[in-house]
Every structure is written in C-alpha cells, then in structure tokens.
C-alpha atoms as a PDB file:
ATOM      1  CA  UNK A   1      -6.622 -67.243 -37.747  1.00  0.00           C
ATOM      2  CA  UNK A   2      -4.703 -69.020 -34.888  1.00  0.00           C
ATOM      3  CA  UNK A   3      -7.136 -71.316 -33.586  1.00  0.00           C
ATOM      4  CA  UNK A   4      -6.153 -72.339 -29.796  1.00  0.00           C
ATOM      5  CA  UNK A   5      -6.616 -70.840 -26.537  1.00  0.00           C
ATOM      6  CA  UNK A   6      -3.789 -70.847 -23.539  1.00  0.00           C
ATOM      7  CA  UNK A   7      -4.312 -74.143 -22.842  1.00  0.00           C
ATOM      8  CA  UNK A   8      -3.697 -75.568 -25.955  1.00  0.00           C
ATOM      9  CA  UNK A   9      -0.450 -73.730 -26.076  1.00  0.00           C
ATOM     10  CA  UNK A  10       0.552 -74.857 -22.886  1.00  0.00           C
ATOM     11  CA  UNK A  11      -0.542 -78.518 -23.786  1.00  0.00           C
ATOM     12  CA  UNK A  12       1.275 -78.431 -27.134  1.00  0.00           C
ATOM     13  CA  UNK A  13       4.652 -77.193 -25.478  1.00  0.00           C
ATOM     14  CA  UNK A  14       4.412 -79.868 -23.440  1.00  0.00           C
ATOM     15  CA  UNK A  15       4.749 -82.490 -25.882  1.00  0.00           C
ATOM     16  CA  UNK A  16       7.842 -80.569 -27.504  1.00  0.00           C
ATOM     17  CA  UNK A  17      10.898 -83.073 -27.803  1.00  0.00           C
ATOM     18  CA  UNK A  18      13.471 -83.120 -26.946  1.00  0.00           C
ATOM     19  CA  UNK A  19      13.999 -81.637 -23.367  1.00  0.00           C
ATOM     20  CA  UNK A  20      15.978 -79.385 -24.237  1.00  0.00           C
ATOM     21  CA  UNK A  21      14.368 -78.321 -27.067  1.00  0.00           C
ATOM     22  CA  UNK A  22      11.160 -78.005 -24.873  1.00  0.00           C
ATOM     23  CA  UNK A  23      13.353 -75.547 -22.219  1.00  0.00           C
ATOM     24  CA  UNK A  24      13.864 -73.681 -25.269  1.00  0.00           C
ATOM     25  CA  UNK A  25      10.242 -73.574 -26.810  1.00  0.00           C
ATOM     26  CA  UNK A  26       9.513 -72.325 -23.462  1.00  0.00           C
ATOM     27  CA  UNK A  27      11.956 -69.314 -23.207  1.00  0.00           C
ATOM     28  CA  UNK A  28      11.456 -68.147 -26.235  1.00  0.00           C
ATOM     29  CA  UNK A  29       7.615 -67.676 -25.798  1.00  0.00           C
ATOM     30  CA  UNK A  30       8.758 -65.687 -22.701  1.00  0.00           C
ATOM     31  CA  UNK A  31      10.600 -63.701 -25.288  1.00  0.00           C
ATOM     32  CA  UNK A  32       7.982 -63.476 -28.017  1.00  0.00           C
ATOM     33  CA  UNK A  33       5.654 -62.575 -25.309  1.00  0.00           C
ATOM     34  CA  UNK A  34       7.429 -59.912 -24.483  1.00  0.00           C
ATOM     35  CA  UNK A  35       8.364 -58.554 -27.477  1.00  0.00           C
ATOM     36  CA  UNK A  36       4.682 -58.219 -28.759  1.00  0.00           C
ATOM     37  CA  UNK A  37       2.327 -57.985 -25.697  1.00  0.00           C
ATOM     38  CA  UNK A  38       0.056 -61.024 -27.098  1.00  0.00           C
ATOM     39  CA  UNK A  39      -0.629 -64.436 -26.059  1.00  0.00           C
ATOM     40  CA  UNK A  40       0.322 -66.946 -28.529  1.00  0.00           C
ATOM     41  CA  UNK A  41      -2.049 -69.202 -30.476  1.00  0.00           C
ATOM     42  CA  UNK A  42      -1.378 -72.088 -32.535  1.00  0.00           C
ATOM     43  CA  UNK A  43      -1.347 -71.946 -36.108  1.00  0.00           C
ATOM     44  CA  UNK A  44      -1.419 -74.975 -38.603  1.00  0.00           C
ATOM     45  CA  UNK A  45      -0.880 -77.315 -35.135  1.00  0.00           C
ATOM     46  CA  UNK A  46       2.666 -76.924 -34.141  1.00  0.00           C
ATOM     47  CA  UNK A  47       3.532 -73.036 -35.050  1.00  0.00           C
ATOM     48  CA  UNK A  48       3.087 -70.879 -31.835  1.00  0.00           C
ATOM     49  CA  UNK A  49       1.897 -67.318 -33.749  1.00  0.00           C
ATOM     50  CA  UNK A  50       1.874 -64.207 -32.121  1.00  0.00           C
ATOM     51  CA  UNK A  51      -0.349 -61.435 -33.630  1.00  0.00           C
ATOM     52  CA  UNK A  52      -1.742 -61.843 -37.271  1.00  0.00           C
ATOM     53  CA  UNK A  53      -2.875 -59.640 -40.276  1.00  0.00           C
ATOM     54  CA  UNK A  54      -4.959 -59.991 -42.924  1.00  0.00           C
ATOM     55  CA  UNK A  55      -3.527 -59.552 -46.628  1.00  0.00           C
ATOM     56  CA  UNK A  56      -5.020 -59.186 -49.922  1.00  0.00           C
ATOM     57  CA  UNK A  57      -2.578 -59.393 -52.809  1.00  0.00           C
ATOM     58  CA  UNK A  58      -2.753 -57.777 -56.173  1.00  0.00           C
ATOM     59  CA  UNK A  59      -3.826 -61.589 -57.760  1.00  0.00           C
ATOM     60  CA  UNK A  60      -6.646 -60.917 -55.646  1.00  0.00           C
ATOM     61  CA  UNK A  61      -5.598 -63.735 -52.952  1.00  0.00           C
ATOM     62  CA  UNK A  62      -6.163 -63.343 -49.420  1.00  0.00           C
ATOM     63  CA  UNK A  63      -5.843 -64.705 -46.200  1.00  0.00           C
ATOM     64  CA  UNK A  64      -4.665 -64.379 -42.789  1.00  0.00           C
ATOM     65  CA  UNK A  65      -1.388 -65.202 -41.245  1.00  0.00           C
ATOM     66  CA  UNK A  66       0.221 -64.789 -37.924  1.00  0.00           C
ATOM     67  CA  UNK A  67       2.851 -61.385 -37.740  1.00  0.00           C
ATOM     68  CA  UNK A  68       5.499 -63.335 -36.009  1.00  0.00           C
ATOM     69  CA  UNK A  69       6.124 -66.780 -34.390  1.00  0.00           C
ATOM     70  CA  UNK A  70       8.040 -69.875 -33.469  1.00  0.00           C
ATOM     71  CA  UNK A  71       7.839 -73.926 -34.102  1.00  0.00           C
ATOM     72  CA  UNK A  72      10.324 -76.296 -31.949  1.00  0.00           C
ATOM     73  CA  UNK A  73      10.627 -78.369 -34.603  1.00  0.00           C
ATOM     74  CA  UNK A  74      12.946 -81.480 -33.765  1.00  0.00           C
ATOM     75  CA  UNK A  75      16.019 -80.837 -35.415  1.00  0.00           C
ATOM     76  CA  UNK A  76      15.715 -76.812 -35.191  1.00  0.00           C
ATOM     77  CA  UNK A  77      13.519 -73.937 -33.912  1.00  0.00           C
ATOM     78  CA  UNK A  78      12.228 -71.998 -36.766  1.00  0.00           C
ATOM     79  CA  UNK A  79      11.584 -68.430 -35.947  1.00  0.00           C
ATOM     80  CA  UNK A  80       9.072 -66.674 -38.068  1.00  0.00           C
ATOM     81  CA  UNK A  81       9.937 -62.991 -39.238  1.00  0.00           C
ATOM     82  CA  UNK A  82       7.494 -61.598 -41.716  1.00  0.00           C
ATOM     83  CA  UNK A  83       7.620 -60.686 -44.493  1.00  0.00           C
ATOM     84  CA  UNK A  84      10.920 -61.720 -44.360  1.00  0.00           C
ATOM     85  CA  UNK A  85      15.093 -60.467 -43.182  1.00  0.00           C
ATOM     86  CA  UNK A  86      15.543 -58.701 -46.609  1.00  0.00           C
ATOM     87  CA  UNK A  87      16.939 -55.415 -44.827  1.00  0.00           C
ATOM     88  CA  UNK A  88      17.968 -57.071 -41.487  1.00  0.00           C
ATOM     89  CA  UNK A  89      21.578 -58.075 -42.517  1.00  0.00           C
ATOM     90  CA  UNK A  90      22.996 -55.855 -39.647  1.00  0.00           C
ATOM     91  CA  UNK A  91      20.944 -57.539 -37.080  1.00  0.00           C
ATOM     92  CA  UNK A  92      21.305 -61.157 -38.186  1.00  0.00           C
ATOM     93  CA  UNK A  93      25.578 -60.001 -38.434  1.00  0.00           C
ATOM     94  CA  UNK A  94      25.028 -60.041 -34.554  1.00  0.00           C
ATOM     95  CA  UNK A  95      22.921 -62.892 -33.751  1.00  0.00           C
ATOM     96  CA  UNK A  96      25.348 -65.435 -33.648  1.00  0.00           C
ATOM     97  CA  UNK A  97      24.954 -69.025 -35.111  1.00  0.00           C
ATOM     98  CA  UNK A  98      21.881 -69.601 -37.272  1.00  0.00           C
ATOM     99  CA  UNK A  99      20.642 -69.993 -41.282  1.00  0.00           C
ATOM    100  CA  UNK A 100      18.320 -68.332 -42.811  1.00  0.00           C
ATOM    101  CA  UNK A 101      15.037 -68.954 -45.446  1.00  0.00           C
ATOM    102  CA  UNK A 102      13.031 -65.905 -47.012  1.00  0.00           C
ATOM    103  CA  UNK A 103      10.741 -65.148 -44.129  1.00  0.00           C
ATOM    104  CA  UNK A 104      12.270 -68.300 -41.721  1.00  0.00           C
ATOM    105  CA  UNK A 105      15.297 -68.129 -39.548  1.00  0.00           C
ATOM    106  CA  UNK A 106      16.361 -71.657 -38.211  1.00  0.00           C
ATOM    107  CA  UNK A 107      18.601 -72.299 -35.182  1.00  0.00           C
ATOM    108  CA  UNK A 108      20.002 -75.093 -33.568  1.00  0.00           C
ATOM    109  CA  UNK A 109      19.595 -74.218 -29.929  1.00  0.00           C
ATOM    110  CA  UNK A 110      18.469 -70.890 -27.923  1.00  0.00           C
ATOM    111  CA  UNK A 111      21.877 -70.320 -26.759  1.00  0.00           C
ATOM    112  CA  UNK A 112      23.461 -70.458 -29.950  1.00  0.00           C
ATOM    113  CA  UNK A 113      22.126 -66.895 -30.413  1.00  0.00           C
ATOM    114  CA  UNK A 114      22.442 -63.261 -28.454  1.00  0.00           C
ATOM    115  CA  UNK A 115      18.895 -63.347 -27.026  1.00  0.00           C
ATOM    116  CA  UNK A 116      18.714 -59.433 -26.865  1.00  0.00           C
ATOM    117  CA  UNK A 117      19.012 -59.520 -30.971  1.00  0.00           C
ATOM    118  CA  UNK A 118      16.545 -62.022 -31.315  1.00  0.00           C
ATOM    119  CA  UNK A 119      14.285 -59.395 -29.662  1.00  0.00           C
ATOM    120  CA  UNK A 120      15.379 -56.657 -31.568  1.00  0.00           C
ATOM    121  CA  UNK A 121      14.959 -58.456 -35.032  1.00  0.00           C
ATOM    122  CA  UNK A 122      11.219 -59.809 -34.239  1.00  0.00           C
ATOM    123  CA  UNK A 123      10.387 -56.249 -33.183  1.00  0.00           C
ATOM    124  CA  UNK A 124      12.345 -54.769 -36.479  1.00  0.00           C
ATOM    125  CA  UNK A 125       9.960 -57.424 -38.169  1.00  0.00           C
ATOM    126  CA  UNK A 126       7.147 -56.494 -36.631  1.00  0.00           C
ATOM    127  CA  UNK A 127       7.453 -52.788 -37.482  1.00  0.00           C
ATOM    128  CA  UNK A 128       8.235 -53.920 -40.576  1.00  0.00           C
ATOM    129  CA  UNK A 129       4.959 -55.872 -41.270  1.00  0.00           C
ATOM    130  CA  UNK A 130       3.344 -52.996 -40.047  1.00  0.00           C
ATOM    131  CA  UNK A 131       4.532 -50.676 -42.540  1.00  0.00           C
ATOM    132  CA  UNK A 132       2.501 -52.797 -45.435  1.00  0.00           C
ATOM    133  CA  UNK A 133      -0.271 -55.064 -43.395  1.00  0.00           C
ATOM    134  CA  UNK A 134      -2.198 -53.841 -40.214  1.00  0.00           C
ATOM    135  CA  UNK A 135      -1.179 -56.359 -37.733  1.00  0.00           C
ATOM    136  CA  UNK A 136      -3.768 -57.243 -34.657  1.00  0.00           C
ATOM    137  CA  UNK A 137      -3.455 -59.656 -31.689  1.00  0.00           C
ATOM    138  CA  UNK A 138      -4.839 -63.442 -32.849  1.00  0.00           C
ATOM    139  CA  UNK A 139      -7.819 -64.665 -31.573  1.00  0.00           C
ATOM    140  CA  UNK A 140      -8.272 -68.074 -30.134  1.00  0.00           C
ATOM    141  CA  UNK A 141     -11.832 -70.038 -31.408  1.00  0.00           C
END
C-alpha cells in the first residue's frame, strides 16, 4: 500500500524538476484530489497514488495497487488510469495533445490538455476499476 503521509507528499513535490513541471505536479494533485476525495500517498517513491484496491488474479497472484495516480517524471507526467483507456476513446478524442500506454497516459505539459477531460477520464477510470476491484482510500504507514 502507499506508504507516505502528507508530508512526504508535500516534500517529494518539492523536489519535482523542472519548475514548471513542479507547477504542474502541483495542479494536478489539486485535480486528483478533487476528483477522488483522498489524500495522495506515495507509491514505489515518486508515483503520487490516490485510492488503492486489492486484486487477486485467477494465477492466484495478488497484491495491492493504487486506483489512480500521477508521477512528474522529467520528460512527461504520466497519469495513471486503471485498468487501463480500453473503452475511453471518446474521452481521450477530446483531451487534446498526449500518448497513450495500456493503463498509462503520458503528457508533455498540463496545458497541453482540456483539464475538465482529464477529470472526467480519471473518474470514468475510477468507476471503471470499481466495476471489477473494490477500491478504498490508501493508507499512509
């Protein structure tokens, strides 16, 4: 589970580089906030996680993960939609500049994208998530 309290996040997004980059880390936690009513914790040291579920898989593997996050990595912000955008071509039609991964969505800068579809796509993957894993709000430790 995400392991870090508030002030971990808060110390971690201060070390995000560059600047800009930073601004942006910063806004979209406002956003992610928002979106999901939880506090973020970090998750493997630089992804900011917002809600998690457990999963067990028919192989028998299990684990838990966080529902939906964000890193500001230095060349791009990868935003975290699980389980991934398989059904969310409409959405991602009218988010404006970005690529895409199976369960990753990587964009330049913030305001390469229409910030009111950002919101609409985590909460579409959210809901989504939902629908197979029962999703909770992360714990710090």
């Amino acid at each position: 589970m995400g392991q870090s309290g508030p002030e971990e996040v808060a110390a971690y997004l201060d070390t995000v580089i560059p600047p800009q980059r930073q601004a942006d880390a910063r806004h979209l936690d406002r956003i992610f906030r928002e979106v999901t009513g939880w506090m973020p914790r970090l998750w493997s040291g630089s992804i900011l996680g917002y809600g998690c579920y457990a999963y067990t898989y028919a192989s028998g593997r299990s684990g838990t993960y966080l529902a939906t996050g964000f890193a500001p990595r230095k060349a791009k912000l990868s935003v975290y939609i699980m389980p991934g955008y398989a059904d969310f071509d409409p959405l991602l039609a009218q988010l404006g500049k970005h690529k895409k991964g199976k369960a990753c969505l990587y964009i330049n800068k913030l305001s390469d994208v229409d910030e009111e579809v950002l919101a609409r796509l985590i909460r579409a993957g959210l809901d989504d998530l939902g629908q197979r894993w029962k999703i909770m709000p992360a714990t710090g430790g």
